[in-house]
N, C-alpha and C. Protein backbone atom coordinates (compact mmCIF):
# COMPACT_ATOMS: atom_id res chain seq x y z
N UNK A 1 196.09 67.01 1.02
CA UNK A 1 194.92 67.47 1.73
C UNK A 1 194.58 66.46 2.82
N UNK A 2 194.19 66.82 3.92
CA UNK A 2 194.15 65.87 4.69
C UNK A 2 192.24 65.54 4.77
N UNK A 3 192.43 64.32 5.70
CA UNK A 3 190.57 63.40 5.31
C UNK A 3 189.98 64.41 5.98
N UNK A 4 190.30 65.75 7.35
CA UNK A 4 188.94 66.22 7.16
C UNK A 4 188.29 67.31 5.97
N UNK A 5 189.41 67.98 5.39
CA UNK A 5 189.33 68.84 4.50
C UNK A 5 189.04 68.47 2.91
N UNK A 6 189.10 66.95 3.03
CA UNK A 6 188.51 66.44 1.54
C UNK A 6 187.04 65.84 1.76
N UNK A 7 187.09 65.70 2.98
CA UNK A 7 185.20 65.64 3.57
C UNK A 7 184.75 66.79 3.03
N UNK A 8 185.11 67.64 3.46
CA UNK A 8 184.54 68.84 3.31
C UNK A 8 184.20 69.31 2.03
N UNK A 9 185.53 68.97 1.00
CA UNK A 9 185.30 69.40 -0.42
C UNK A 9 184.29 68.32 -0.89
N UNK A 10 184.48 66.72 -0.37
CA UNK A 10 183.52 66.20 -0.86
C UNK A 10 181.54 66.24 -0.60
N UNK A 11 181.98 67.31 0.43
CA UNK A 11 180.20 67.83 0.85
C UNK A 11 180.33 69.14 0.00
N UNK A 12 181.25 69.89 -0.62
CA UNK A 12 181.12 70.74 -1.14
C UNK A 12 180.65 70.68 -2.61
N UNK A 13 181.19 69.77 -2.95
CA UNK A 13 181.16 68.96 -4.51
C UNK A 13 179.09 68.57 -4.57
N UNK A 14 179.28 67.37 -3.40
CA UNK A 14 177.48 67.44 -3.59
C UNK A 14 176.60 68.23 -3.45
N UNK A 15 177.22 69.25 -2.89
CA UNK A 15 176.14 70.59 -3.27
C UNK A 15 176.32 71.14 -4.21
N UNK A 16 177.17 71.14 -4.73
CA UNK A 16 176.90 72.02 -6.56
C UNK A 16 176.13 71.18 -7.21
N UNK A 17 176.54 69.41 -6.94
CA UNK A 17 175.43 68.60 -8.17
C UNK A 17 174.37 69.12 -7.62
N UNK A 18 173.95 68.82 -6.31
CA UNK A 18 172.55 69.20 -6.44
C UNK A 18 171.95 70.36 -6.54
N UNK A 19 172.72 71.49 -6.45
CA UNK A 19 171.84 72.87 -7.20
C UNK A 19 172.07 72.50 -9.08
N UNK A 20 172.90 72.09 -9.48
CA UNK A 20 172.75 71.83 -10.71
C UNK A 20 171.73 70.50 -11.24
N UNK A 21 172.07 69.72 -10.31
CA UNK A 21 170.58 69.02 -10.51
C UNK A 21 169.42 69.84 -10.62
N UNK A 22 168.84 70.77 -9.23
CA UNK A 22 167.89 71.14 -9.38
C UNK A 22 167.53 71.78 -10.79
N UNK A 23 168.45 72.49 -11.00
CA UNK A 23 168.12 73.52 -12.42
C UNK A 23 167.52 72.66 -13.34
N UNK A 24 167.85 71.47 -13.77
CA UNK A 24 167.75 70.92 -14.80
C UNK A 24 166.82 69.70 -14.46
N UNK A 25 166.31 69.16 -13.17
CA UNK A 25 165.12 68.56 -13.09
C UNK A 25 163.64 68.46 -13.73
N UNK A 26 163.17 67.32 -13.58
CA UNK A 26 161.62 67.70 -14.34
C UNK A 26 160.81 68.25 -13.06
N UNK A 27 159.97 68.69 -13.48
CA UNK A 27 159.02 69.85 -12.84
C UNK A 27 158.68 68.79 -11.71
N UNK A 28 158.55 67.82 -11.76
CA UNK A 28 158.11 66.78 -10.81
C UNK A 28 158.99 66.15 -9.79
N UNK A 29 159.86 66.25 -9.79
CA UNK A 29 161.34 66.27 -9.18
C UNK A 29 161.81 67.34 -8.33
N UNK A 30 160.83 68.49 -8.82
CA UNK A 30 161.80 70.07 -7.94
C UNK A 30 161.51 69.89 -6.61
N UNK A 31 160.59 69.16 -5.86
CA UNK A 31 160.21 69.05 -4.46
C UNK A 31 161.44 68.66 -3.86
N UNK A 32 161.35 67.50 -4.27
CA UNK A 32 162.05 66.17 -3.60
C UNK A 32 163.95 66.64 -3.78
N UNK A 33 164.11 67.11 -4.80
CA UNK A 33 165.47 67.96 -5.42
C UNK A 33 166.07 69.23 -4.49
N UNK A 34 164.84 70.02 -4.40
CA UNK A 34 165.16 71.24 -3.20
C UNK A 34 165.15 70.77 -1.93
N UNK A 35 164.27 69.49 -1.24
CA UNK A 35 164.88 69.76 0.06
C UNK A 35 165.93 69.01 0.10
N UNK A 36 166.50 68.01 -0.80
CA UNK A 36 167.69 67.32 -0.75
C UNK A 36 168.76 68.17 -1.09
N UNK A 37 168.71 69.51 -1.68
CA UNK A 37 169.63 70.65 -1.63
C UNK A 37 169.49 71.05 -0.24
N UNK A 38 168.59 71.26 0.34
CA UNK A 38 168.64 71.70 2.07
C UNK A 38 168.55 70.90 2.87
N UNK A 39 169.05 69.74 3.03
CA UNK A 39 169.81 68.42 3.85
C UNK A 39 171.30 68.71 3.26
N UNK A 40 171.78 68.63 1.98
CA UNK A 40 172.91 68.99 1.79
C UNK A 40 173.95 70.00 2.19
N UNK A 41 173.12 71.31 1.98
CA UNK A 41 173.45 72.49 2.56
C UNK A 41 173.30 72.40 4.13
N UNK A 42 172.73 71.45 5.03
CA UNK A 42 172.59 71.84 5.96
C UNK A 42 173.77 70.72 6.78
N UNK A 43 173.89 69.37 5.95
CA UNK A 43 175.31 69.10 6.41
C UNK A 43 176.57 69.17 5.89
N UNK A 44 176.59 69.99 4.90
CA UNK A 44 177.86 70.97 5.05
C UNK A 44 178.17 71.76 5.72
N UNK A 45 177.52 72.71 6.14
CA UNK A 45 177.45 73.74 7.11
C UNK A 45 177.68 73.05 8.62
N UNK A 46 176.97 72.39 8.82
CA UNK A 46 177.80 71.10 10.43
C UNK A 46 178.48 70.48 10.34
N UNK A 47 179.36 69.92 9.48
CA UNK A 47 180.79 69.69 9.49
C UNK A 47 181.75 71.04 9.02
N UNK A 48 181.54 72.08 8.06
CA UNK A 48 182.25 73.04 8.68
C UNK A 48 182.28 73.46 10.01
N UNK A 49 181.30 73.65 10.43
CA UNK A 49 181.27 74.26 12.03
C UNK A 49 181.66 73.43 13.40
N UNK A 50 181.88 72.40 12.59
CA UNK A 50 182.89 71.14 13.67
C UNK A 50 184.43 71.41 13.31
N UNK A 51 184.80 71.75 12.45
CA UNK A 51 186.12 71.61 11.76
C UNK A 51 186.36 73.07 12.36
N UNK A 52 185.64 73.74 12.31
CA UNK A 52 186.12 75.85 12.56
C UNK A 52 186.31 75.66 14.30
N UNK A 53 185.30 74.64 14.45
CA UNK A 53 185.08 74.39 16.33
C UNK A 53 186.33 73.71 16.87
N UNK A 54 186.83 72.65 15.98
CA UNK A 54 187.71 72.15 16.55
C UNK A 54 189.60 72.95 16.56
N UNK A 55 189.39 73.39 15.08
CA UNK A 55 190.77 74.18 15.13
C UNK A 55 190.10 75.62 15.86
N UNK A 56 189.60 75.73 16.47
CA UNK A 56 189.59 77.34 17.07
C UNK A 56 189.81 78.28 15.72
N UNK A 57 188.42 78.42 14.85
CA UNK A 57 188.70 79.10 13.95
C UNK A 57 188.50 80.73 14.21
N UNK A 58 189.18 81.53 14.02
CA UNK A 58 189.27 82.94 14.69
C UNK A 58 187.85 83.35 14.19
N UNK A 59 187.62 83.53 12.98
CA UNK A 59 186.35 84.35 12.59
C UNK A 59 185.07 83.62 12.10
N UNK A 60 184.88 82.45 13.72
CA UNK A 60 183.82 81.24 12.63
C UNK A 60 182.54 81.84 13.44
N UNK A 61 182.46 82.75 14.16
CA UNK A 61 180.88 83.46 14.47
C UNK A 61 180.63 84.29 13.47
N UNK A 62 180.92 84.73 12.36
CA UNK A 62 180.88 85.53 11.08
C UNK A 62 180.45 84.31 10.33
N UNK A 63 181.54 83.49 9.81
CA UNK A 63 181.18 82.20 9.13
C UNK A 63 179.90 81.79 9.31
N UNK A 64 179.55 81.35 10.72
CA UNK A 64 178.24 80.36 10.80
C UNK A 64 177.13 81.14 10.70
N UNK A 65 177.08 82.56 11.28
CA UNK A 65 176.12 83.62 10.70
C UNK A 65 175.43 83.85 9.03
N UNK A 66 176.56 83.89 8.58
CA UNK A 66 176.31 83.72 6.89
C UNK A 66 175.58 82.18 6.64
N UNK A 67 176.34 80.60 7.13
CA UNK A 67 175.47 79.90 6.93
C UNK A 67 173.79 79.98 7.48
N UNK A 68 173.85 80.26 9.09
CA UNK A 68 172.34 80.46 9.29
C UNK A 68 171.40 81.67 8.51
N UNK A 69 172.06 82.48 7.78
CA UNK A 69 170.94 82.99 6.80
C UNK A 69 170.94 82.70 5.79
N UNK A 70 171.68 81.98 4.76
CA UNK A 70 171.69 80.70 3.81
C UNK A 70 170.53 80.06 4.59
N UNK A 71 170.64 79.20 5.41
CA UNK A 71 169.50 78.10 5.62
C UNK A 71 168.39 78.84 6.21
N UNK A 72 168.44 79.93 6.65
CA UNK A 72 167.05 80.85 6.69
C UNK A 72 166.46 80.80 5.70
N UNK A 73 167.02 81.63 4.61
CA UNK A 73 166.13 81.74 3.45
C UNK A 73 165.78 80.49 2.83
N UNK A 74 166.57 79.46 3.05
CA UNK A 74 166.13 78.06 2.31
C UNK A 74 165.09 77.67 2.78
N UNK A 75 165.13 77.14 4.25
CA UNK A 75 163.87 77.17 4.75
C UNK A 75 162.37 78.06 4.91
N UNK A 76 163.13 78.93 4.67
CA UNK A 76 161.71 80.22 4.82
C UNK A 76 160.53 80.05 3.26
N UNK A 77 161.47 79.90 1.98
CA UNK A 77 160.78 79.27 0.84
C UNK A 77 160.35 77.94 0.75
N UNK A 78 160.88 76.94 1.90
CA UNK A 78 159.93 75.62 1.72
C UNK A 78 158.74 75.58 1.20
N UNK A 79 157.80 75.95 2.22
CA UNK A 79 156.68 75.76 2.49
C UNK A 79 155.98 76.35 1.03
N UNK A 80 156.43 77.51 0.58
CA UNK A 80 156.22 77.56 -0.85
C UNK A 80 156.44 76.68 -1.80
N UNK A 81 157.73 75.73 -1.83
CA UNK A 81 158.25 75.47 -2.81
C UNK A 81 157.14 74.18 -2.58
N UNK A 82 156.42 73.75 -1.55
CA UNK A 82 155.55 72.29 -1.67
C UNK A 82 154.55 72.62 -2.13
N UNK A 83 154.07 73.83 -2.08
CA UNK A 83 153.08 74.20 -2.34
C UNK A 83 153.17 74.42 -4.05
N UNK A 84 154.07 74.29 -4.36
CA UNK A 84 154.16 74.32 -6.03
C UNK A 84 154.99 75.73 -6.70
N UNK A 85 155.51 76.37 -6.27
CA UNK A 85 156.53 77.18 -6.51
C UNK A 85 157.33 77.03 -7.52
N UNK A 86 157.46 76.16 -8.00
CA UNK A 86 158.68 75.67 -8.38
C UNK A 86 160.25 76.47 -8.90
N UNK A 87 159.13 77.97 -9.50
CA UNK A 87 160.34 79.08 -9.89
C UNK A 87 161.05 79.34 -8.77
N UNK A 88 160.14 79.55 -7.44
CA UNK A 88 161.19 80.25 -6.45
C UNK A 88 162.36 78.93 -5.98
N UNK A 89 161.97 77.79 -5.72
CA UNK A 89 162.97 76.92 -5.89
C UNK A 89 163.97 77.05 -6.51
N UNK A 90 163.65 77.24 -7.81
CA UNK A 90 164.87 76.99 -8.42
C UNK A 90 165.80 78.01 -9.02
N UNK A 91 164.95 79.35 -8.49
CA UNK A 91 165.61 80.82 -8.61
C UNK A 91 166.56 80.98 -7.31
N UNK A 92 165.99 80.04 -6.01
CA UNK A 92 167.24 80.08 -4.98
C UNK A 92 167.76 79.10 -4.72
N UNK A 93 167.18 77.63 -4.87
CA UNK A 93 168.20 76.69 -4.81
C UNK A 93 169.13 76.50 -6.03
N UNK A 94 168.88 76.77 -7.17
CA UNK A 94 170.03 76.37 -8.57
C UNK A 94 170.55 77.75 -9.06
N UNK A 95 169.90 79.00 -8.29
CA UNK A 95 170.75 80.25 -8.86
C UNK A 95 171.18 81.10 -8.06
N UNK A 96 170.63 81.34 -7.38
CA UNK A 96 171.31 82.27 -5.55
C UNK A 96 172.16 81.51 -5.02
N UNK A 97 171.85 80.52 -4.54
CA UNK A 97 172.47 79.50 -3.78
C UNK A 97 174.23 79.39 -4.34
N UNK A 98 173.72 78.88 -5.63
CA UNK A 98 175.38 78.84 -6.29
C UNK A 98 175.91 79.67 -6.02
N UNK A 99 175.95 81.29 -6.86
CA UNK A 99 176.60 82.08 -6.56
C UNK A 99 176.95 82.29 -5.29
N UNK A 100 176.10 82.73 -4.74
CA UNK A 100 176.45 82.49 -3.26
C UNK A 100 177.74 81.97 -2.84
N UNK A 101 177.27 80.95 -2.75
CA UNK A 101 178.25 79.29 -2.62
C UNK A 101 179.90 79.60 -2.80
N UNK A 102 179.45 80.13 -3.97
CA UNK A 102 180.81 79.96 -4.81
C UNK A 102 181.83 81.15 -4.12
N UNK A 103 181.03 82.58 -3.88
CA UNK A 103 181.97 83.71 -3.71
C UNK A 103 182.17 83.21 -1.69
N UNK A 104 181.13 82.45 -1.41
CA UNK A 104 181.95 81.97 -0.03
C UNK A 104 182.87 80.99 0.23
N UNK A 105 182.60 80.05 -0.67
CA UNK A 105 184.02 78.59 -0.92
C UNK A 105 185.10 79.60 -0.93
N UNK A 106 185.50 80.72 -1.73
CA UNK A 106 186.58 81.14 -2.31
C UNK A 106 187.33 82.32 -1.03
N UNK A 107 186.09 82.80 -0.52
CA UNK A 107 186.76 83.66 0.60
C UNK A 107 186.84 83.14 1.83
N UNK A 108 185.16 82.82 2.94
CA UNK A 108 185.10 82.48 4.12
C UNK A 108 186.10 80.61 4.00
N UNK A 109 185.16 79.88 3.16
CA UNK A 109 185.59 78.64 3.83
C UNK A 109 187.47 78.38 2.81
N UNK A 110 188.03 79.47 2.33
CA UNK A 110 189.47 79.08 1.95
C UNK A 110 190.18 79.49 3.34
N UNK A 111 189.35 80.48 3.71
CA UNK A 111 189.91 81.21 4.89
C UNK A 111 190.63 80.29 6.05
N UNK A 112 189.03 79.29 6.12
CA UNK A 112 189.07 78.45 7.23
C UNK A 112 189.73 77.37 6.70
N UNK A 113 189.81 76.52 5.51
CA UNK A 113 191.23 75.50 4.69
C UNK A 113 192.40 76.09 5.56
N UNK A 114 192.78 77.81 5.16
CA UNK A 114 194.45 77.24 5.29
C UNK A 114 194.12 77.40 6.78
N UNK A 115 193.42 77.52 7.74
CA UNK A 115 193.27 78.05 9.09
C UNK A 115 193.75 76.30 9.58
N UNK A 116 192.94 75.04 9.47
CA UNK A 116 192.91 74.21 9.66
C UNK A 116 194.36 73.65 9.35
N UNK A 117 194.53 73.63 7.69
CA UNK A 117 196.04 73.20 7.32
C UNK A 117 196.79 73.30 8.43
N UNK A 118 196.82 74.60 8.64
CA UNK A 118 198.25 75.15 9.22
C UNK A 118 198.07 74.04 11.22
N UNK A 119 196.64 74.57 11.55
CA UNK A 119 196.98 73.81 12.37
C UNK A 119 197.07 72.30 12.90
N UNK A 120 196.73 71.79 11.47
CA UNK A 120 196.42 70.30 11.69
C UNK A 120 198.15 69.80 11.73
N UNK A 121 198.63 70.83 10.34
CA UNK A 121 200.36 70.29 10.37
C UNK A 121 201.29 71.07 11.43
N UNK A 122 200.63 72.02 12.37
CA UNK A 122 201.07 72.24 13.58
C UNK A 122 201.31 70.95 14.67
N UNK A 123 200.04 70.66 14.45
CA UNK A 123 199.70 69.24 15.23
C UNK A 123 200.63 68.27 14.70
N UNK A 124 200.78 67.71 13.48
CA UNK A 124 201.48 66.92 13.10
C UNK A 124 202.88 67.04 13.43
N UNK A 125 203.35 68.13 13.52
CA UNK A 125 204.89 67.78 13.69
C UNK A 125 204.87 67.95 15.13
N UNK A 126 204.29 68.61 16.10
CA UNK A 126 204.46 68.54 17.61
C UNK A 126 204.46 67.09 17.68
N UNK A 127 203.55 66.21 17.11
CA UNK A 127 203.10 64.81 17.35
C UNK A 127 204.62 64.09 17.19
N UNK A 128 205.01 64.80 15.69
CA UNK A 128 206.10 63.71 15.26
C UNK A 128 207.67 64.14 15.42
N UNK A 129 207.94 65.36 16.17
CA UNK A 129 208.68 66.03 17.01
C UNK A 129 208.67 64.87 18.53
N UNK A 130 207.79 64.63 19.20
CA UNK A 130 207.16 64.01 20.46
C UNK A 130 207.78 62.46 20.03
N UNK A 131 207.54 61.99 18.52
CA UNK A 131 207.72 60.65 18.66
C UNK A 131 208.92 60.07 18.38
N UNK A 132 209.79 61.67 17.74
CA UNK A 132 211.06 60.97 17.74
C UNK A 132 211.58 61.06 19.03
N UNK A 133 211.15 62.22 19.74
CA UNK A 133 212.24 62.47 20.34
C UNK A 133 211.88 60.95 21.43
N UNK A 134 211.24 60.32 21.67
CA UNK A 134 210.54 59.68 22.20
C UNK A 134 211.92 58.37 21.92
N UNK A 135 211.84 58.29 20.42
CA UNK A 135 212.47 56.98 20.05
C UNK A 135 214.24 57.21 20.32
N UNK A 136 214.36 58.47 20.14
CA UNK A 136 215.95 58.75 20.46
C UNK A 136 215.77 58.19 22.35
N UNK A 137 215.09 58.86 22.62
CA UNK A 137 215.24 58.27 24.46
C UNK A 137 215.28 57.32 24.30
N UNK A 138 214.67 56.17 24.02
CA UNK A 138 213.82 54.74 23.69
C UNK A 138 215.65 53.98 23.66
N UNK A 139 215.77 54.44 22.70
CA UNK A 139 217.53 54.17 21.84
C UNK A 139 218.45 54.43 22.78
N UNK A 140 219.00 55.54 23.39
CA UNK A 140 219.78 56.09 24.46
C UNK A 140 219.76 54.67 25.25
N UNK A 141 218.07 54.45 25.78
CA UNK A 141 218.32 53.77 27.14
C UNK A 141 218.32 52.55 26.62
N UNK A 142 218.16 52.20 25.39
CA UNK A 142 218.80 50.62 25.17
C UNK A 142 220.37 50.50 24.77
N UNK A 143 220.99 51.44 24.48
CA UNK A 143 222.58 51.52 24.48
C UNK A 143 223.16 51.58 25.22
N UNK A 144 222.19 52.31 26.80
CA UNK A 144 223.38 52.30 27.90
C UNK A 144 222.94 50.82 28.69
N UNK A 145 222.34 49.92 28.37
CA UNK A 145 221.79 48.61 29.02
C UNK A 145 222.86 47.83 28.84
């Protein structure tokens, strides 16, 4: 796997602890727990959309659509959830959210994995195609010296 795609799983990973955190927090904790689920969620979603931006991901205006109504609704229950909510918190940050999460890890953002793979090791061998052929010249012109 290459470092940007284990970034990614590793922003993917801290968002499950913290919807599973949330679930299981003390009542006094759900504030501070939910918006640190929506800082989380919200930089995962900007490093996917750097990674879809940079490989030219074919279908990442679909992708980032789905994230901006994910962080719609997250944000749209804030202001409740300070206000003492705490069910709706944790009915969408530790139970929507996941599911959610989960049926999009598996379709949109696998989509965009092998999208990247393919072109990162596109990249890689043009690179290392370029550097041999580079060193065969390199070689040539020190044999005919």
């Amino acid at each position: 796997m290459t470092p940007e795609l284990s970034k990614i799983e590793d922003l993917h990973d801290s968002l499950r602890r913290l919807t599973h955190e949330l679930n299981n927090c003390s009542q006094e904790d759900v504030c501070s727990t939910y918006e640190q689920v929506i800082i989380a969620a919200e930089r995962t979603f900007a490093e996917e959309q750097l990674l879809m931006e940079r490989h030219k991901f074919p279908a990442c205006r679909c992708h980032l659509e789905q994230h901006a109504r994910v962080l719609g609704a997250l944000h749209q229950a804030h202001p409740s959830v300070m206000r003492g909510d705490h069910d709706l918190a944790i009915h969408l940050g530790a139970h929507l959210l996941p599911e959610w999460f989960e049926l999009h890890n598996a379709t949109l953002d696998a989509a965009v994995s092998v999208w990247a793979s393919y072109k990162i090791d596109s990249a890689a061998q043009v690179f290392n195609y370029r550097n041999s052929r580079a060193s065969i010249l390199h070689q040539r012109q020190r044999v005919g010296q």
